[in-house]
C-alpha atoms as a PDB file:
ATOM      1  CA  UNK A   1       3.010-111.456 -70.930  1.00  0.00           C
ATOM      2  CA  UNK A   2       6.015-109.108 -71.650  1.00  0.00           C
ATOM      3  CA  UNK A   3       7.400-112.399 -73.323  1.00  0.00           C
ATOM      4  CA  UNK A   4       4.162-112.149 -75.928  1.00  0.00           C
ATOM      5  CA  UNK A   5       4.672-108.302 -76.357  1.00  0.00           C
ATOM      6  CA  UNK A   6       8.534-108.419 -77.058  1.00  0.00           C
ATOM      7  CA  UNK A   7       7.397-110.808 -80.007  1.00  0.00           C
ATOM      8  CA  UNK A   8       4.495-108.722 -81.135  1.00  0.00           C
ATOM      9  CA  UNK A   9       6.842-105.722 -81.205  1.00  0.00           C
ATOM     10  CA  UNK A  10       8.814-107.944 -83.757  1.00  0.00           C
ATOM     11  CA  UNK A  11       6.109-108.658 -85.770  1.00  0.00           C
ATOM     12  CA  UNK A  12       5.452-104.855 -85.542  1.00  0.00           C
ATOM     13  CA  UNK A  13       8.398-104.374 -87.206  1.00  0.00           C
ATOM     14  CA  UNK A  14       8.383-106.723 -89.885  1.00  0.00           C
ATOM     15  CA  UNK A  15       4.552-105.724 -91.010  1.00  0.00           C
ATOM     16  CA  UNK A  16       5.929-102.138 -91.180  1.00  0.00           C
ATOM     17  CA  UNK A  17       9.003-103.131 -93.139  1.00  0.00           C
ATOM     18  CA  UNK A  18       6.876-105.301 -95.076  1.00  0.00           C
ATOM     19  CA  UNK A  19       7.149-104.472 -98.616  1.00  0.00           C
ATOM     20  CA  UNK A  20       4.362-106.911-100.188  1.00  0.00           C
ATOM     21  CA  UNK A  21       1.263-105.064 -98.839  1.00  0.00           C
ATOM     22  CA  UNK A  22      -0.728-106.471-101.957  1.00  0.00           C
ATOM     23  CA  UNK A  23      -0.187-110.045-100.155  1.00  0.00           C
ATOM     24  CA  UNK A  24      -0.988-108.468 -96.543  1.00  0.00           C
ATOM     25  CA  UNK A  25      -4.253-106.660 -97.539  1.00  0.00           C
ATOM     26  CA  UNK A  26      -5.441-110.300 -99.448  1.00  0.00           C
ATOM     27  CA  UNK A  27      -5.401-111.748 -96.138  1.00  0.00           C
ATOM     28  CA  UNK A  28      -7.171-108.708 -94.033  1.00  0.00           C
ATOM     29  CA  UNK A  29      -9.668-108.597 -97.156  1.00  0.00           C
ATOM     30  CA  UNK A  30      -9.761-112.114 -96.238  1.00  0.00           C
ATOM     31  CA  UNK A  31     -10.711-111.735 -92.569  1.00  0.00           C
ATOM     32  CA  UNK A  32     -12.749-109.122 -92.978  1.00  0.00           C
ATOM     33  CA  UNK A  33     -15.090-111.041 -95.358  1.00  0.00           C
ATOM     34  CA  UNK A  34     -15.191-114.222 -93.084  1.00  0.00           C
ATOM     35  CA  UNK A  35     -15.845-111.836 -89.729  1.00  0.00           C
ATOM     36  CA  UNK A  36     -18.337-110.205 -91.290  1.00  0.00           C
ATOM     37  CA  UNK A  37     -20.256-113.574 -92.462  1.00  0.00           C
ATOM     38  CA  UNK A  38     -20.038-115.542 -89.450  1.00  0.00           C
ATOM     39  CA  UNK A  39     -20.645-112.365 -86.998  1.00  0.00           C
ATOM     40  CA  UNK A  40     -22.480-109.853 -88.943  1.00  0.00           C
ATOM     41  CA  UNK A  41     -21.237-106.383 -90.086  1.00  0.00           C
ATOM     42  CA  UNK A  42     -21.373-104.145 -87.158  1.00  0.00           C
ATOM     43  CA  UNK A  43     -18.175-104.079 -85.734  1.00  0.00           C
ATOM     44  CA  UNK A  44     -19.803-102.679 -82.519  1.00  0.00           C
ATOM     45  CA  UNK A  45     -21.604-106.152 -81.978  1.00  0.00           C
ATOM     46  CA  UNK A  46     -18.792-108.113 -83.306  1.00  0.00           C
ATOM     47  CA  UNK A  47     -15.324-108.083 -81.448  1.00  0.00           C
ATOM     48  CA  UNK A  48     -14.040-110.453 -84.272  1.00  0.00           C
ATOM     49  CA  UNK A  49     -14.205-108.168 -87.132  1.00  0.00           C
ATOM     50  CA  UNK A  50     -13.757-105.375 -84.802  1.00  0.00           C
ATOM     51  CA  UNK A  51     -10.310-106.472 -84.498  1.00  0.00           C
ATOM     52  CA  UNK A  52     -10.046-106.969 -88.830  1.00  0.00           C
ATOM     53  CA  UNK A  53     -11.029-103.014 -88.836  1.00  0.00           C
ATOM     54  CA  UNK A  54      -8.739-101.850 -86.270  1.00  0.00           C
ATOM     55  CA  UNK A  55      -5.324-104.160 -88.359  1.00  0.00           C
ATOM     56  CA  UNK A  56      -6.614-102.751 -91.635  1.00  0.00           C
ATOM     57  CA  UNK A  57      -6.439 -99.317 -90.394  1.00  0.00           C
ATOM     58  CA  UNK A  58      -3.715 -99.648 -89.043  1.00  0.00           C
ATOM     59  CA  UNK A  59      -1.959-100.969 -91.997  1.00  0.00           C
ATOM     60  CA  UNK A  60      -3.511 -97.712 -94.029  1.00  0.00           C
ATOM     61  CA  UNK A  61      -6.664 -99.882 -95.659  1.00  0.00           C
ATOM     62  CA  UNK A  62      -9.178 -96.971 -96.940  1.00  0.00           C
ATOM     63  CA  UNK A  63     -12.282 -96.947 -95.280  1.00  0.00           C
ATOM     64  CA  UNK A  64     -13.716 -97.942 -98.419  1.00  0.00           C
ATOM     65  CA  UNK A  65     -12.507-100.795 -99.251  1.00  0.00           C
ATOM     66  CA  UNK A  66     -12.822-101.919 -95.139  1.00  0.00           C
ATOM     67  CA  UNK A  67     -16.931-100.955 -95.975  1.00  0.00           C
ATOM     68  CA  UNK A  68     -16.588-103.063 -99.041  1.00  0.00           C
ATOM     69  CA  UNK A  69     -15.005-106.246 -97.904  1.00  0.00           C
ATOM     70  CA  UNK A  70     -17.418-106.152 -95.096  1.00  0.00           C
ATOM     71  CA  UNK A  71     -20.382-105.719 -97.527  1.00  0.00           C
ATOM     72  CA  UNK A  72     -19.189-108.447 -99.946  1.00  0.00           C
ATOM     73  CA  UNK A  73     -19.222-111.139 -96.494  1.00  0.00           C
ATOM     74  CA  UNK A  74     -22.196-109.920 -94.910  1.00  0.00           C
ATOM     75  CA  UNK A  75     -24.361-109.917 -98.203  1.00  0.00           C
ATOM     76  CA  UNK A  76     -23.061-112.858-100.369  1.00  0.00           C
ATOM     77  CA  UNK A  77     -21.854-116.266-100.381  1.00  0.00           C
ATOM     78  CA  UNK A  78     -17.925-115.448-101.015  1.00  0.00           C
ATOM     79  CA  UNK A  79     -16.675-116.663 -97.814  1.00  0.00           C
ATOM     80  CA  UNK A  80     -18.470-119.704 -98.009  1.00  0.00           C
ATOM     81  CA  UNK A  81     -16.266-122.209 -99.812  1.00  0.00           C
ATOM     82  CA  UNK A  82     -13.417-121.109 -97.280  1.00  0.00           C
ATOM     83  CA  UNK A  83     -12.706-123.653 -93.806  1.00  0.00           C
ATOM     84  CA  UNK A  84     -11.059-122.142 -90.889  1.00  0.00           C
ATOM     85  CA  UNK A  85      -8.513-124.115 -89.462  1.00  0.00           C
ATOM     86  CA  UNK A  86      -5.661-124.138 -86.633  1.00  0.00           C
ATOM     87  CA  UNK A  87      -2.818-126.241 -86.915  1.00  0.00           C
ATOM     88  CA  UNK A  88      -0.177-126.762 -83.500  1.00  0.00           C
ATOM     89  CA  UNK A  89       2.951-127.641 -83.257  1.00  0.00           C
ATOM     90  CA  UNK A  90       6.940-126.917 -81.588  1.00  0.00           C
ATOM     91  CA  UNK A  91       9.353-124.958 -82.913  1.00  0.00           C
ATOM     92  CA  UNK A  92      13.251-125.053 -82.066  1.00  0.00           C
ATOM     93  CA  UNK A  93      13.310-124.941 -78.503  1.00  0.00           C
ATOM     94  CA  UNK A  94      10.292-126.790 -77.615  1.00  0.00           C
ATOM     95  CA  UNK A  95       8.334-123.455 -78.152  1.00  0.00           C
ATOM     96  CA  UNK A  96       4.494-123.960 -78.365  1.00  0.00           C
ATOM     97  CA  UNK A  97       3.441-122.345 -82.112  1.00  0.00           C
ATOM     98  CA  UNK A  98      -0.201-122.252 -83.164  1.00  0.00           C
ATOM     99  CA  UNK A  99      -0.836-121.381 -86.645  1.00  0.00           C
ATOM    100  CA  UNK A 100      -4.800-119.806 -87.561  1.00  0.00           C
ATOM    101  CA  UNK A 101      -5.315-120.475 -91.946  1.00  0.00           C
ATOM    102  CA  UNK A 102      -8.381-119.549 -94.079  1.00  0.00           C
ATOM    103  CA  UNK A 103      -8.219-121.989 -96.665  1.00  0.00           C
ATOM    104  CA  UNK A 104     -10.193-123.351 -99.455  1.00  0.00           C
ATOM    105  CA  UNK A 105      -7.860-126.723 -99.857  1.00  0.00           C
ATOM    106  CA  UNK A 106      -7.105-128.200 -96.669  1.00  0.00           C
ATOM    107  CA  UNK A 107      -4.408-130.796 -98.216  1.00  0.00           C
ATOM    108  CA  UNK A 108      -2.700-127.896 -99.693  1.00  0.00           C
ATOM    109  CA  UNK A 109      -2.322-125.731 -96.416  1.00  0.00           C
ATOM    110  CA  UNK A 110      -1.624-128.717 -94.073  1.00  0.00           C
ATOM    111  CA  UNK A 111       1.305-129.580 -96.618  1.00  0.00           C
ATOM    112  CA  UNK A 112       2.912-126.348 -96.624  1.00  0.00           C
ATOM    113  CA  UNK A 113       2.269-125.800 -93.112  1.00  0.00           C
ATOM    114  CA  UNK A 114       3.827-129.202 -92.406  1.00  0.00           C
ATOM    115  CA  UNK A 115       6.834-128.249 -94.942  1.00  0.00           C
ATOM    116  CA  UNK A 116       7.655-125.019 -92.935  1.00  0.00           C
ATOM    117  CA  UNK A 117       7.834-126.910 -89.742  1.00  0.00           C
ATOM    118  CA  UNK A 118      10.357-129.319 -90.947  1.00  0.00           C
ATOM    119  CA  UNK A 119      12.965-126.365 -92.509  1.00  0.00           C
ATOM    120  CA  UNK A 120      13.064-124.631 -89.529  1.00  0.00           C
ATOM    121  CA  UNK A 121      13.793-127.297 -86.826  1.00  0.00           C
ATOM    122  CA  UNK A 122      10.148-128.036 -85.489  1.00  0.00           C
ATOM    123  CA  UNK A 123       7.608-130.334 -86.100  1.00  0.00           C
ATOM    124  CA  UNK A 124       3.703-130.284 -86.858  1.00  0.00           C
ATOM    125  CA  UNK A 125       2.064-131.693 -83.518  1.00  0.00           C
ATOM    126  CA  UNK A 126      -1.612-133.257 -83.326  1.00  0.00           C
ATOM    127  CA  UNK A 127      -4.895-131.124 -81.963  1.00  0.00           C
ATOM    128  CA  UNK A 128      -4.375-129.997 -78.811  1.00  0.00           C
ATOM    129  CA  UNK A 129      -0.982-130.258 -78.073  1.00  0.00           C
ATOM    130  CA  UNK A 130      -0.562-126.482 -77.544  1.00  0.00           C
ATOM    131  CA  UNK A 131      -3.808-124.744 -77.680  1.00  0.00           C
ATOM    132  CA  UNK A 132      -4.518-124.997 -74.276  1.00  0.00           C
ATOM    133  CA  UNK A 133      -1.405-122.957 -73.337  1.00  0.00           C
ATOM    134  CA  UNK A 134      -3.452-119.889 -74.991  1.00  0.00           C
ATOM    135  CA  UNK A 135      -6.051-117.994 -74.490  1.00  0.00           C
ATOM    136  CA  UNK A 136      -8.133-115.473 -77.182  1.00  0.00           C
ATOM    137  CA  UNK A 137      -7.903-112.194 -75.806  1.00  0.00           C
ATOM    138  CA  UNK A 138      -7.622-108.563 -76.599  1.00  0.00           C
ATOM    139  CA  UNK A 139      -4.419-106.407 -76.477  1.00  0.00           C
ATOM    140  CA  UNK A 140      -3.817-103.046 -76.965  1.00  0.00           C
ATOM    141  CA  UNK A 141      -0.675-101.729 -76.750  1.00  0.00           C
ATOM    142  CA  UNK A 142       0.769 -98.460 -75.891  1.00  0.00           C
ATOM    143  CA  UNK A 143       4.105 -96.281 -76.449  1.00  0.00           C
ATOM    144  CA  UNK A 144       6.885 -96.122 -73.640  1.00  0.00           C
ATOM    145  CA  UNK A 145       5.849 -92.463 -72.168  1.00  0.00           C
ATOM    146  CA  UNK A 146       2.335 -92.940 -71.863  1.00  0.00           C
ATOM    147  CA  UNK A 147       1.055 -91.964 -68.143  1.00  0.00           C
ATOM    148  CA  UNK A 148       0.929 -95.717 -66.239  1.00  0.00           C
ATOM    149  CA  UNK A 149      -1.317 -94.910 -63.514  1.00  0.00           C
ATOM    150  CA  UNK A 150      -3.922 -92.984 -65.829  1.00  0.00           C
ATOM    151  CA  UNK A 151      -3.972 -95.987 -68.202  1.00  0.00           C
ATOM    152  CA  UNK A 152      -4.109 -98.210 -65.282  1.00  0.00           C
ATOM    153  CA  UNK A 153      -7.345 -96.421 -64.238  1.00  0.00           C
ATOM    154  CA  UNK A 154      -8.980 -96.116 -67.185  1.00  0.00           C
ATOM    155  CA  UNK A 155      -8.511 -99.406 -68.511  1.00  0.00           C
ATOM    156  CA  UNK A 156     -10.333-100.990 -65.332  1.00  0.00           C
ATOM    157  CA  UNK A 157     -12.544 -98.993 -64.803  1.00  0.00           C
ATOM    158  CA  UNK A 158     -13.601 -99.638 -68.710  1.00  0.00           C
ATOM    159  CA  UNK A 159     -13.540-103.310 -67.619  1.00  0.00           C
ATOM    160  CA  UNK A 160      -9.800-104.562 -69.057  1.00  0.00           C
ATOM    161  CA  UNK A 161      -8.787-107.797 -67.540  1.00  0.00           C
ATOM    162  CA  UNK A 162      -5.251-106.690 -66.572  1.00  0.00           C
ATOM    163  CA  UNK A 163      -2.542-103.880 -67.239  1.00  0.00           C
ATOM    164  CA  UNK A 164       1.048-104.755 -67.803  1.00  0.00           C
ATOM    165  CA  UNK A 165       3.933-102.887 -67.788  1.00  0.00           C
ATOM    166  CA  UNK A 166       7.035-104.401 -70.310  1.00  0.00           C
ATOM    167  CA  UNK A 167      10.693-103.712 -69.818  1.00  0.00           C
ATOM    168  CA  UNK A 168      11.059-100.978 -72.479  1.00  0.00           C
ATOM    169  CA  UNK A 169       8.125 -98.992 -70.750  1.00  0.00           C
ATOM    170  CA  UNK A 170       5.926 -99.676 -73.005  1.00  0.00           C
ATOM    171  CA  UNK A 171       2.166-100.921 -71.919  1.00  0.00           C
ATOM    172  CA  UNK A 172      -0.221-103.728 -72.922  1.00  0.00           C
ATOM    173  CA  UNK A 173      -3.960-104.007 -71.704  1.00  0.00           C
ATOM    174  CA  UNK A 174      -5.326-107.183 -71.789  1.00  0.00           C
ATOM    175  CA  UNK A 175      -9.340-107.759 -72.373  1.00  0.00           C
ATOM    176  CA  UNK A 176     -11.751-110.092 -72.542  1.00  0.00           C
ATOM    177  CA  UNK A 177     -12.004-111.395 -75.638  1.00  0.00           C
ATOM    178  CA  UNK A 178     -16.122-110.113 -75.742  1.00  0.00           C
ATOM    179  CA  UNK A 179     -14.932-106.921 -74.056  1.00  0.00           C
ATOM    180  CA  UNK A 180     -12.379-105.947 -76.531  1.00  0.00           C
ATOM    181  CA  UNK A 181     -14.221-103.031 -78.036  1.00  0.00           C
ATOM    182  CA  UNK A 182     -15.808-101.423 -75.377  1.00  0.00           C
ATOM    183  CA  UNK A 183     -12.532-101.289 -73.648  1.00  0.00           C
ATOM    184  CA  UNK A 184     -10.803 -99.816 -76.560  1.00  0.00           C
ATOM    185  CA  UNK A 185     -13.404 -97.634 -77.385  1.00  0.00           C
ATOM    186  CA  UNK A 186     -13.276 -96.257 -73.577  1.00  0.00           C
ATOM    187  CA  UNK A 187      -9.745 -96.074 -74.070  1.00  0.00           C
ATOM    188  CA  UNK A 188      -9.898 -93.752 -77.253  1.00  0.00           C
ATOM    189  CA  UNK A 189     -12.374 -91.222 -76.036  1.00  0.00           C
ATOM    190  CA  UNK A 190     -10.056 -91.027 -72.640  1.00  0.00           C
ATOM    191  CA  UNK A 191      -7.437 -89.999 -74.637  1.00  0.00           C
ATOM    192  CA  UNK A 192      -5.233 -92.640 -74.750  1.00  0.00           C
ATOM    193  CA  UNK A 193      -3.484 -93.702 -78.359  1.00  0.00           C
ATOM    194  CA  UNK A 194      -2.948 -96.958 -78.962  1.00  0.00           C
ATOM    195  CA  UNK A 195       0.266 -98.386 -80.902  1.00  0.00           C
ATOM    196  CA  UNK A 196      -1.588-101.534 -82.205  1.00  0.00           C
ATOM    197  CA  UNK A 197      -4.983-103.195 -81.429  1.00  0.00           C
ATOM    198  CA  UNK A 198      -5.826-106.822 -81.730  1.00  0.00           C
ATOM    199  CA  UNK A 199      -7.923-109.979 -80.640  1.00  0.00           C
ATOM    200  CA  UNK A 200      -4.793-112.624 -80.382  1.00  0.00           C
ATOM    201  CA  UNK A 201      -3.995-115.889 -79.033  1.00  0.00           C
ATOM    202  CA  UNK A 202      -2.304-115.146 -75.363  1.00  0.00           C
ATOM    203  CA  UNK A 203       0.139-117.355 -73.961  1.00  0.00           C
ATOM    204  CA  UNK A 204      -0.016-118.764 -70.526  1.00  0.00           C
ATOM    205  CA  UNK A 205       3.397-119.394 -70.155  1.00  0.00           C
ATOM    206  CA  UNK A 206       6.384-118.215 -72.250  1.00  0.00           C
ATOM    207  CA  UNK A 207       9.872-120.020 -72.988  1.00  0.00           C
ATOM    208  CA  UNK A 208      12.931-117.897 -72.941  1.00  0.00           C
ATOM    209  CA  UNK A 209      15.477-118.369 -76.036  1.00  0.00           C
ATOM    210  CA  UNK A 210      18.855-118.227 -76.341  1.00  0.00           C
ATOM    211  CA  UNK A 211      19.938-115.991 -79.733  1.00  0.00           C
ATOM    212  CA  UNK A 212      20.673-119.631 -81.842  1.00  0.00           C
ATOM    213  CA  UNK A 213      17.039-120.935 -81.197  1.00  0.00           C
ATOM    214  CA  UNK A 214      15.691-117.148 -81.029  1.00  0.00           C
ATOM    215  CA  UNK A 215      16.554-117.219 -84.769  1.00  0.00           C
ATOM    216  CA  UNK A 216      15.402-120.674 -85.832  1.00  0.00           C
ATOM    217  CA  UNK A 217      11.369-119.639 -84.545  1.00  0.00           C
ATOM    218  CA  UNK A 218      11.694-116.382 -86.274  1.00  0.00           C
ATOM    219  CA  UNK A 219      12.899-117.843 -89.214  1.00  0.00           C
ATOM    220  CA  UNK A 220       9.972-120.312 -89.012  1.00  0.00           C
ATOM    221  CA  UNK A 221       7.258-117.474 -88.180  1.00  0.00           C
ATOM    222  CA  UNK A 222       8.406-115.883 -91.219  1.00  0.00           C
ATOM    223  CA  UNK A 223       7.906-118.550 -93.534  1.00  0.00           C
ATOM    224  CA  UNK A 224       4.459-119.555 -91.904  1.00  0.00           C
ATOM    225  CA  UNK A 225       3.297-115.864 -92.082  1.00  0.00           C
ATOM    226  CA  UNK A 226       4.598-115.660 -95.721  1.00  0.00           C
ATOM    227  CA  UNK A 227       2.228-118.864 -96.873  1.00  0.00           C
ATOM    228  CA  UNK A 228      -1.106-117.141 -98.408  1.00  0.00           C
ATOM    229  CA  UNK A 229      -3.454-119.125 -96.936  1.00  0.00           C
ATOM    230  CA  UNK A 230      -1.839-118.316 -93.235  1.00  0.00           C
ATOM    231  CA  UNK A 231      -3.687-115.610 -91.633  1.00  0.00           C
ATOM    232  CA  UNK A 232      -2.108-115.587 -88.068  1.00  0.00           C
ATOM    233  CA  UNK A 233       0.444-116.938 -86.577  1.00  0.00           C
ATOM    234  CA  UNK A 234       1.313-117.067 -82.592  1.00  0.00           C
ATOM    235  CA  UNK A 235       3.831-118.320 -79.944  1.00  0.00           C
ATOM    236  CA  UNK A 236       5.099-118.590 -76.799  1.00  0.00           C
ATOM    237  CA  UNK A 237       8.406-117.780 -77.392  1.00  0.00           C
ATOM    238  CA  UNK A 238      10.258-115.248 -75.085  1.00  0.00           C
ATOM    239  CA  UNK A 239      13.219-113.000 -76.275  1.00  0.00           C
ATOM    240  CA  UNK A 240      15.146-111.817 -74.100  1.00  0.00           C
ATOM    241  CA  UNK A 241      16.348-107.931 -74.337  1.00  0.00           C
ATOM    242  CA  UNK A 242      19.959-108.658 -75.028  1.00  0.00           C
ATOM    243  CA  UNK A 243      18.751-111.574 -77.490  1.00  0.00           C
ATOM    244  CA  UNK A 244      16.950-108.822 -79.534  1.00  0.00           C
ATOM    245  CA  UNK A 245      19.990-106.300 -79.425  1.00  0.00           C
ATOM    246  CA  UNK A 246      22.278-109.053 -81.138  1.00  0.00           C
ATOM    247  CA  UNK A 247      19.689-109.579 -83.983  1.00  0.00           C
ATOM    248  CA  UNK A 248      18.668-106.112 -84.973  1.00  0.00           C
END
C-alpha cells in the first residue's frame, strides 16, 4: 500500500504542476458525464461519480460546471457513442500497468496505447494479465501531522476497510469501493481534511524499482496520461524513498 501512495503522491505532483488544465478538465467533464449516465446524478447514491466530484474539486472545477456536466449525462444521450475500455500490460521492470480510456474509436486508442508501451520499454499484454493484481477501492489520503489514532478511530468506526500509515507520515484510508462516500463523508464532518479523494485501482502487490527502471514507468505513465482519450492510469510500481530523492 505505501508502494501505491508514494506513486499517487507523484501523480499529485504532476496534476498540480500540470499546466494544460483545458486537457485535464476534458477528461473530468468526461467522467462526470459517463458517471452520471450509467449511475444517475446523485453523487450520494453513486460512489462512481462521487469520486468525479471530489477530483474536479479538487482540481478547482466550479460547482457549476460539475452541476452541468452532470446534467448534460444524466438528461441526454452525449455519453452514449463513448465505450469504456481497460487495456493491461508491463512496463520496464515487469511492473503490472492497467490503463482505464473513454473512447469513441477503439482502433485509435488501442494504437496509441500500444505505441506508448513500445517507447518506454513495456509491452501491451492480453485481458487479464494484470487486472487481477487490483482491486477498485477508495482512498483518501491525509497530510503527515494529522492525529493517527483519531483517524484510526474514526475511519472504522465509519466502516473504512483499513488505515495505513506511509513512511513520510502521511495517512491513507482504504474503503470499500460502495462505502467510499459514507466513509468520507464521516470523515469530513469529524474534522478530518483530506489531501486527495478517489475511487482507484489498488494493487495487491507492489514491485520495488531501482532509479533506471523508476524512470522508464514514469516516463511511460506520462505519455499514457497525456493521450486524450486516457482517463486513468494505475500501477504497481514501488519507489523507493531514496529513488524519489535522486529524481526530484
Amino acid at each position: 500500500m505505501a508502494g501505491h501512495s508514494k506513486w499517487a503522491n507523484i501523480k499529485h505532483r504532476k496534476a498540480a504542476q500540470d499546466a494544460k488544465r483545458g486537457k485535464v478538465f476534458t477528461k473530468l467533464i468526461r467522467e462526470l458525464t459517463v458517471a452520471a449516465k450509467l449511475g444517475g446524478p446523485v453523487p450520494a447514491d453513486n460512489p462512481r461519480l462521487r469520486s468525479a466530484v471530489d477530483k474536479a474539486l479538487t482540481a478547482n472545477m466550479t460547482r457549476d460546471t460539475i452541476d452541468r456536466a452532470i446534467a448534460r449525462g444524466a438528461g441526454s444521450n452525449d455519453a452514449d457513442n463513448m465505450e469504456e475500455l481497460t487495456y493491461e500490460g508491463y512496463g520496464a521492470g515487469g511492473v503490472a500497468i492497467l490503463v482505464e480510456v473513454m473512447t469513441d474509436n477503439r482502433n485509435r486508442t488501442v494504437s496509441e496505447v500500444r505505441h506508448a508501451f513500445n517507447k518506454c520499454g513495456g509491452n501491451l499484454g492480453t485481458d487479464g494479465s494484470v487486472a487481477y493484481l487490483f482491486t477498485r477501492r477508495g482512498q483518501i489520503s491525509y497530510a503527515a501531522g494529522t492525529d493517527e489514532e483519531a483517524l484510526l478511530e474514526a475511519a472504522l468506526e465509519a466502516g473504512a476497510e483499513d488505515v495505513v500509515t506511509n513512511m513520510d507520515g502521511s495517512l491513507d484510508v482504504f474503503t470499500a469501493f460502495e462505502e467510499f462516500g459514507a466513509v468520507k463523508d464521516a470523515l469530513d464532518a469529524a474534522g478530518f481534511i483530506s489531501e486527495s479523494a478517489d475511487v482507484a485501482m489498488i494493487p495487491s502487490t507492489t514491485t520495488t524499482l531501482d532509479l533506471d527502471t523508476a524512470e522508464k514507468v514514469i516516463r511511460l505513465v506520462d505519455m499514457l496520461e497525456d493521450l486524450d482519450d486516457v482517463q486513468n492510469v494505475y500501477s504497481n510500481a514501488d519507489i523507493p524513498d531514496d529513488v524519489l530523492e535522486q529524481m526530484s
